[in-house]
Protein backbone atom coordinates (compact mmCIF):
# COMPACT_ATOMS: atom_id res chain seq x y z
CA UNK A 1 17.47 -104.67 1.36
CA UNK A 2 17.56 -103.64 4.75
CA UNK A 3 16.91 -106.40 7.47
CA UNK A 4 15.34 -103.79 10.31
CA UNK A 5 12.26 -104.31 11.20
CA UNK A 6 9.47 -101.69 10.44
CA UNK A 7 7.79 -100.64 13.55
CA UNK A 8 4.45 -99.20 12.78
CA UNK A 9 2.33 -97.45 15.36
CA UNK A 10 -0.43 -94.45 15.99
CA UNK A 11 1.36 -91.11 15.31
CA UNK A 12 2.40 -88.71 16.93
CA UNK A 13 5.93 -91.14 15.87
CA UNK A 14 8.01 -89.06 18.71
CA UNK A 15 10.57 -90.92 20.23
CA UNK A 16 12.75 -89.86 23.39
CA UNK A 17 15.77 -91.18 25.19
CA UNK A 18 14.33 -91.65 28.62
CA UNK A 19 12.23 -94.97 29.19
CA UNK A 20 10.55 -96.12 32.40
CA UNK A 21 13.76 -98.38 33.83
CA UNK A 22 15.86 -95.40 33.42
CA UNK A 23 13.61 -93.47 35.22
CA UNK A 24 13.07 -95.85 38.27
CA UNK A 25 17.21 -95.95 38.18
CA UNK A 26 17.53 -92.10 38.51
CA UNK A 27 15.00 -92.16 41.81
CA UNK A 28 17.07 -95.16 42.98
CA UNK A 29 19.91 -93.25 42.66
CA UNK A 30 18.48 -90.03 44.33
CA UNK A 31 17.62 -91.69 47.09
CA UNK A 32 21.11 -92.98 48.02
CA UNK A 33 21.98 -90.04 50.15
CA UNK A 34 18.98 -89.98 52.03
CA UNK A 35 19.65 -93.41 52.85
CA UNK A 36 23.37 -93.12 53.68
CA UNK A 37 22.48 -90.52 56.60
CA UNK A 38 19.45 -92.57 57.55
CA UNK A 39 22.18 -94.89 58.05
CA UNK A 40 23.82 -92.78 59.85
CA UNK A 41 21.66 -91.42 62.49
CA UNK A 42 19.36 -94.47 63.21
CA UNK A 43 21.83 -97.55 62.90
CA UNK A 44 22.28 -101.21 61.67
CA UNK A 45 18.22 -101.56 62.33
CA UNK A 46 17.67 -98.79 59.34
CA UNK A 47 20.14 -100.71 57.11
CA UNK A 48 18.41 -103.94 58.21
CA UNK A 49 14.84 -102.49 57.61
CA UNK A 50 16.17 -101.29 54.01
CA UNK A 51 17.16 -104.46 53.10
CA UNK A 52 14.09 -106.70 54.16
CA UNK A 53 11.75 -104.10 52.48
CA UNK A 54 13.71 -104.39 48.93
CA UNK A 55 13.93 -108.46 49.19
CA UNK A 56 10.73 -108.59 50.06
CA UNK A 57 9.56 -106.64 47.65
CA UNK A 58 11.25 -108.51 44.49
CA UNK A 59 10.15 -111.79 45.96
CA UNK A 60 6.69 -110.54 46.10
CA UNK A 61 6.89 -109.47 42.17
CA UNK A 62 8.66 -112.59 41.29
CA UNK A 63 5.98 -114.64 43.02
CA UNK A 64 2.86 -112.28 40.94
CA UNK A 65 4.49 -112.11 37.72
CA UNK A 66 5.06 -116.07 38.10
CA UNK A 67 1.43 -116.55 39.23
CA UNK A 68 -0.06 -114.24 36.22
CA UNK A 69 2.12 -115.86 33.64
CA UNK A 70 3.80 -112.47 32.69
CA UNK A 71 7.83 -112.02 31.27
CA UNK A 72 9.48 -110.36 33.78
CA UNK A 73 11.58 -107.41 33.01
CA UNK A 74 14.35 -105.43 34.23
CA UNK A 75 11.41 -102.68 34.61
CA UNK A 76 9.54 -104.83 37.21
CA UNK A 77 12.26 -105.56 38.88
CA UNK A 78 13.26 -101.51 39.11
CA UNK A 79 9.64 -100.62 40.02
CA UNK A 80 9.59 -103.54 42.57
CA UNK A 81 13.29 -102.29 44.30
CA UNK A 82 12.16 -98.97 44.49
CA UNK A 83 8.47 -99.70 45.93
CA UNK A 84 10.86 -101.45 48.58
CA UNK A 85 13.33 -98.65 49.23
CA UNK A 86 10.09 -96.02 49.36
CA UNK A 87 8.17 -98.06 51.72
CA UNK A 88 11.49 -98.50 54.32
CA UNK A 89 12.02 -94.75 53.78
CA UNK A 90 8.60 -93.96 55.48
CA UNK A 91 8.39 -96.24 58.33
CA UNK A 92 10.15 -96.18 61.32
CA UNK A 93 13.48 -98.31 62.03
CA UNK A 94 12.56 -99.97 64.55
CA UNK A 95 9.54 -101.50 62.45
CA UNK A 96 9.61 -105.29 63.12
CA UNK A 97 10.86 -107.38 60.40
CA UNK A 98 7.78 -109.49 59.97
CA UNK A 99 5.84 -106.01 59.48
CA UNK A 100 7.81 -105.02 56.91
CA UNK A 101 7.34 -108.12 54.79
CA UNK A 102 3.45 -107.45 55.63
CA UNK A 103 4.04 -104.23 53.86
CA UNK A 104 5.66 -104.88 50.94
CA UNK A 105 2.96 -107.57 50.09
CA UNK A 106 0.62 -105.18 50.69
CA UNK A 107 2.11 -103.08 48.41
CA UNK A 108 3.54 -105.60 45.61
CA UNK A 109 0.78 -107.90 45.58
CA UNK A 110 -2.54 -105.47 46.46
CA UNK A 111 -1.52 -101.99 45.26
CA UNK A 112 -0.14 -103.03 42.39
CA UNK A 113 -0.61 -106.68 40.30
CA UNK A 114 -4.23 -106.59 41.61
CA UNK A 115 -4.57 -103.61 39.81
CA UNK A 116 -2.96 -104.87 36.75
CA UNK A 117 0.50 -104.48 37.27
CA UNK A 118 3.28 -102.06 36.59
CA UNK A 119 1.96 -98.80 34.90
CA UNK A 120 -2.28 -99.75 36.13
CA UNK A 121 -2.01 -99.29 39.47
CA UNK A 122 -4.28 -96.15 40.87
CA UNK A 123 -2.53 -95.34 44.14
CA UNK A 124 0.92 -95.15 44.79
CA UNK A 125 2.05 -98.95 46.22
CA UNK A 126 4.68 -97.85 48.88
CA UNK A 127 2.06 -95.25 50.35
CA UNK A 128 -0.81 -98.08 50.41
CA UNK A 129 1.84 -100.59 52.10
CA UNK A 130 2.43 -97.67 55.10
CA UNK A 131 -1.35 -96.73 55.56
CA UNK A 132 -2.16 -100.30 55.57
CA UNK A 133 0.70 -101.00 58.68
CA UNK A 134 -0.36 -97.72 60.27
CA UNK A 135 -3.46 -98.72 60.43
CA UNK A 136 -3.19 -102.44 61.45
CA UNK A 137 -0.59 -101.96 63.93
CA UNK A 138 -0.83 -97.61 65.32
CA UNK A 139 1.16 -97.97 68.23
CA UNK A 140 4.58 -100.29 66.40
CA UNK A 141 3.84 -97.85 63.37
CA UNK A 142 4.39 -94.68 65.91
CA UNK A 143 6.89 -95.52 67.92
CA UNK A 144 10.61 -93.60 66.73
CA UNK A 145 13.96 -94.21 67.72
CA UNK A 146 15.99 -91.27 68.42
CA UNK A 147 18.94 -90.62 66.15
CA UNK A 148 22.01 -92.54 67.51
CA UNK A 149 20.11 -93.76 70.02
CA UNK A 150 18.49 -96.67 71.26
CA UNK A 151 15.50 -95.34 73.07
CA UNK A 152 12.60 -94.29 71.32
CA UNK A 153 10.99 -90.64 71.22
CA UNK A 154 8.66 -88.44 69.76
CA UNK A 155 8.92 -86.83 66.25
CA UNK A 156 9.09 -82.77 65.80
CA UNK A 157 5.41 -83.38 63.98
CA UNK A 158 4.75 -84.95 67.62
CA UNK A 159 6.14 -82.63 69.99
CA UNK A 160 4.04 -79.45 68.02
CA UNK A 161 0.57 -81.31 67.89
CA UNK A 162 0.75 -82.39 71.56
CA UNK A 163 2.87 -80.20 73.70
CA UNK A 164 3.26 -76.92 71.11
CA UNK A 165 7.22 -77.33 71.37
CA UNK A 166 8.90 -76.36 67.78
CA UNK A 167 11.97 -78.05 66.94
CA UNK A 168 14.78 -76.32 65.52
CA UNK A 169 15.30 -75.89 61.87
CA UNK A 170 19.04 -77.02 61.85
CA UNK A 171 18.38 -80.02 62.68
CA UNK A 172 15.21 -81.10 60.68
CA UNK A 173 17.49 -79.64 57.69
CA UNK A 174 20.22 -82.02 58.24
CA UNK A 175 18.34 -84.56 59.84
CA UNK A 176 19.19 -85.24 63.63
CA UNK A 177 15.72 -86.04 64.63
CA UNK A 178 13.38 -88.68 65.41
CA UNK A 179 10.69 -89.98 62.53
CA UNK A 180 10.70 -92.40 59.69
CA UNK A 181 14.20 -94.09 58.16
CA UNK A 182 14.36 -91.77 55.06
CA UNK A 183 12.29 -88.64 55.93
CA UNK A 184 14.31 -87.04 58.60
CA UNK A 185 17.19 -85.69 56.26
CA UNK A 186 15.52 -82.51 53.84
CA UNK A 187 19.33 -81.95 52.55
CA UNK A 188 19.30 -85.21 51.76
CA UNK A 189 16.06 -85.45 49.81
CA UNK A 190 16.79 -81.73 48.32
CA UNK A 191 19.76 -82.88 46.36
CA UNK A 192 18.35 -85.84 45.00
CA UNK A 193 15.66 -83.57 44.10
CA UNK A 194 17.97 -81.52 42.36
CA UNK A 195 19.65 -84.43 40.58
CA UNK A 196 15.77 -85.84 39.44
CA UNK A 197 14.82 -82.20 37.84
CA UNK A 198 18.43 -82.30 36.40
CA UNK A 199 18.01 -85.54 34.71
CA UNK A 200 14.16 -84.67 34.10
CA UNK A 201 12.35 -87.97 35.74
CA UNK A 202 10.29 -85.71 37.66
CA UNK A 203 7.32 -82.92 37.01
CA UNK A 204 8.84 -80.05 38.84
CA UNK A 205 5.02 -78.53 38.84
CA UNK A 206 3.64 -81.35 41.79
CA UNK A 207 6.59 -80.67 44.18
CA UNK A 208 6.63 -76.47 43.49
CA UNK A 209 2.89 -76.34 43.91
CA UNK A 210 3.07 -78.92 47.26
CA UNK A 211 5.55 -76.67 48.83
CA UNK A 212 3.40 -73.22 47.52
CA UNK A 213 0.63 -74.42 49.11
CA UNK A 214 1.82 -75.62 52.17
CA UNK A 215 3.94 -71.71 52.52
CA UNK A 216 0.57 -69.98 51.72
CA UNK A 217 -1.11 -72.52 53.91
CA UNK A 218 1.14 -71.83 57.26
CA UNK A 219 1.02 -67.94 56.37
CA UNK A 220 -2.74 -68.15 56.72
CA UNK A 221 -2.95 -69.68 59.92
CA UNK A 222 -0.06 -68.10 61.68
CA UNK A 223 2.18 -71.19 61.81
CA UNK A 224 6.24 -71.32 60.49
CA UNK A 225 6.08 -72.49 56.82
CA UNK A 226 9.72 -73.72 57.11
CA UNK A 227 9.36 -76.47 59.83
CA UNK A 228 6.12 -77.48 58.22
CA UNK A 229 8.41 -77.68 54.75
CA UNK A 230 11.20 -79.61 56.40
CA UNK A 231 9.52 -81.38 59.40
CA UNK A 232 7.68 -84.87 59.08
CA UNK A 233 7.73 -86.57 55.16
CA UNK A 234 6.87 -83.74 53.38
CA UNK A 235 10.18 -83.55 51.48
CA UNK A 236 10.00 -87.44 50.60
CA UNK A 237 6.56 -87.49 49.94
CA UNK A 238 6.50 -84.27 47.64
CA UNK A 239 9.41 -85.23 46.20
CA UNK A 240 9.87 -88.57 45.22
CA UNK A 241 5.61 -90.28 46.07
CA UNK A 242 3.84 -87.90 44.57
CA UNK A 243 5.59 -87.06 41.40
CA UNK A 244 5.33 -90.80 40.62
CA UNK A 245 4.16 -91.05 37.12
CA UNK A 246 1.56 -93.55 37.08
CA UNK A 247 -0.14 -92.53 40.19
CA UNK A 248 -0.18 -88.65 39.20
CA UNK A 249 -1.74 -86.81 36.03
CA UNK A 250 -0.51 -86.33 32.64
CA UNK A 251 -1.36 -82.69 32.04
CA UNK A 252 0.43 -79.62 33.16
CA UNK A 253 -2.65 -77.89 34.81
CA UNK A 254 -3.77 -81.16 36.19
CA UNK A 255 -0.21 -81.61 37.75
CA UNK A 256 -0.18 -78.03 39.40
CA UNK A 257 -3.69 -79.06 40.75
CA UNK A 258 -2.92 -82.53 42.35
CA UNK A 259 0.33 -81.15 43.71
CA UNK A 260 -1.61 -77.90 45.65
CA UNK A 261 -4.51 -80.71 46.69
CA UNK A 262 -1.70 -82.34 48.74
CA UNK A 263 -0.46 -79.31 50.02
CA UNK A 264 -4.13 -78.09 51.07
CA UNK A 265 -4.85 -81.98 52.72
CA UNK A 266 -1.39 -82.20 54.12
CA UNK A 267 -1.71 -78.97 56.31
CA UNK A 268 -5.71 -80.09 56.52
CA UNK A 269 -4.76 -83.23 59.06
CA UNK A 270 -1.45 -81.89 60.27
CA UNK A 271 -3.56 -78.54 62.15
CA UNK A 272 -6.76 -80.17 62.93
CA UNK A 273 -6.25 -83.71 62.48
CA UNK A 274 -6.36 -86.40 65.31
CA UNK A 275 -2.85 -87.56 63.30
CA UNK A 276 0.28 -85.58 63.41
CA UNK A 277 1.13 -85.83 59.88
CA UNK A 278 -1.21 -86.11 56.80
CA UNK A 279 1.70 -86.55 54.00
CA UNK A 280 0.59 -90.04 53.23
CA UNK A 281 -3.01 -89.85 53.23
CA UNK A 282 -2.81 -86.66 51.44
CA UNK A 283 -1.48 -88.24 48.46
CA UNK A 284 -3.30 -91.28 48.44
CA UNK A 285 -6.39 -89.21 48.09
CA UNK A 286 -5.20 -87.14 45.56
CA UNK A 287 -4.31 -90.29 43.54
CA UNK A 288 -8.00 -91.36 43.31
CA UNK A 289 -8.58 -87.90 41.82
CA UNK A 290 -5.84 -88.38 39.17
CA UNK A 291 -8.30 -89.52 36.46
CA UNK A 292 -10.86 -86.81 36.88
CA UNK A 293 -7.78 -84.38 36.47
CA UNK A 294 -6.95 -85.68 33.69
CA UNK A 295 -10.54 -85.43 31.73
CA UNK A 296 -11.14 -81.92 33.02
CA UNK A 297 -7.75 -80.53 33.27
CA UNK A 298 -6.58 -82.48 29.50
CA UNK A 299 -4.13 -79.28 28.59
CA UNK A 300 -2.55 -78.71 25.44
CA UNK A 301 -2.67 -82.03 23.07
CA UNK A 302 0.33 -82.84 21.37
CA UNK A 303 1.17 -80.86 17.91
CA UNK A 304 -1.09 -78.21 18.79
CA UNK A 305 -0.66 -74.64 19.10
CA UNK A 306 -2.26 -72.63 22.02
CA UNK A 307 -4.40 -69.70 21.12
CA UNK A 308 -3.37 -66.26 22.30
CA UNK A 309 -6.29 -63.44 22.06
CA UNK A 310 -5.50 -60.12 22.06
CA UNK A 311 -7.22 -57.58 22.89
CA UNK A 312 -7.23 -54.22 21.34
């Protein structure tokens, strides 16, 4: 007789190779080159920044799952790392240390065990840990370093809401401009893009409907669709925040909706908003509309076969 055990659970019995640690290792992984150039252009500090976010962030789910009495996993520990990484991608290098710490515990402790923990949590955690720094402390949270440079600037995002000067799209490609550690770089956050749809951790339908919207957006109103695609954290927030699995919906339809809603919000606060970019309160705000997407937007259930009427 056979000494495996029988697992017995609610059908559909579908089983699949990906899991949830694999998952959080891919983004990890995608993310590398966008850090490497944020490296790069914006010095030690960004390394420095990088690494107190991610520390701080695994002590702060050490010290929850301790204090709730839960087994820790290699899964936490992923989702905790990469909560880290996310938040020092979209805040500025020369963040103060003791801010950053603020953050993640924001983000580890508020956004996500007092919701319940990895896989409850309603709003994305790195996103809640940035809104909550930007704003507690505006002017530390909006003050940039220039790449390879010590003395601070303003952001392309900056320079068009204030003084109606466009920055060239060369460099917002490849990343030679002033903003947050991991958003400069769109060639950087493309190809780890690429290498996410390529290993399928990510709904392609959020980030194809974000950018859709924000082309038919900037068509509308007259304004350059590609700097609004590769300027501020559009890229990092389309790509890697809001395609974040707990914190987006389940269907297809729901998916194509929440992805245009932060498209439509984004450009919303970046034309006629008091703030330059609207990336990160976008998505937040899309997140609390996850769950009504996914009762009114449900899709196709599993096993069953969509009906095709044809007209004669």
């Amino acid at each position: 007789m056979s000494n495996e055990k029988l697992l017995v659970g609610p059908a559909p019995h579908f089983r699949a190779k990906e899991d949830s640690e694999g998952m959080m290792r891919d983004v990890i992984i995608a993310l590398l080159p966008a850090l490497f150039l944020s490296i790069y252009f914006f010095g030690i500090l960004a390394a420095i920044v990088v690494i107190v976010a991610v520390v701080s962030s695994l002590v702060f789910e050490y010290i929850m799952l301790r204090a709730r009495k839960k087994t820790a996993t290699k899964t936490d520990y992923y989702s905790a790392a990469l909560t880290g990484l996310l938040l020092a991608f979209c805040i500025t290098s020369a963040t103060p240390f003791w801010a950053v710490i603020v953050g993640s515990a924001v983000a580890i402790v508020i956004a996500k065990h007092f919701f319940g923990g990895l896989g409850f949590n309603i709003f994305n955690p790195a996103l809640v840990g940035r809104a909550f720094l930007l704003a507690s402390y505006p002017v530390m949270m909006t003050t940039w370093f220039k790449p390879m440079d010590a003395i601070t600037g303003p952001t392309p995002l900056n320079l068009i809401k204030e003084q109606g000067i466009s920055t060239a799209l060369s460099p917002l490609f490849f990343g030679n401009v002033g903003g947050s550690i991991g958003e400069t770089s769109a060639l950087a956050l493309i190809i780890g893009g690429l290498y996410l749809l390529y290993r399928k951790a990510i709904d392609f339908r959020i980030p194809v409907s974000y950018f859709g919207t924000v082309i038919i957006f900037s068509h509308i109103f007259g304004v350059d669709p590609l700097f609004h695609l590769l300027a501020g954290g559009l890229m990092l927030g389309a790509i890697y925040m809001a395609t974040d699995p707990v914190t987006s919906p389940v269907s297809r339809p729901g998916g194509w909706f929440f992805g245009a809603g932060c498209g439509l919000i984004t450009m919303v606060i970046r034309l006629w908003g008091g703030y330059p970019e609207g990336v990160c309160y976008s998505i937040l705000l899309m997140n609390a509309v996850v769950p009504l997407l996914d009762r009114y937007l449900p899709g196709t259930r599993f096993g069953a076969k969509r009906r095709l009427s044809l007209k004669k």
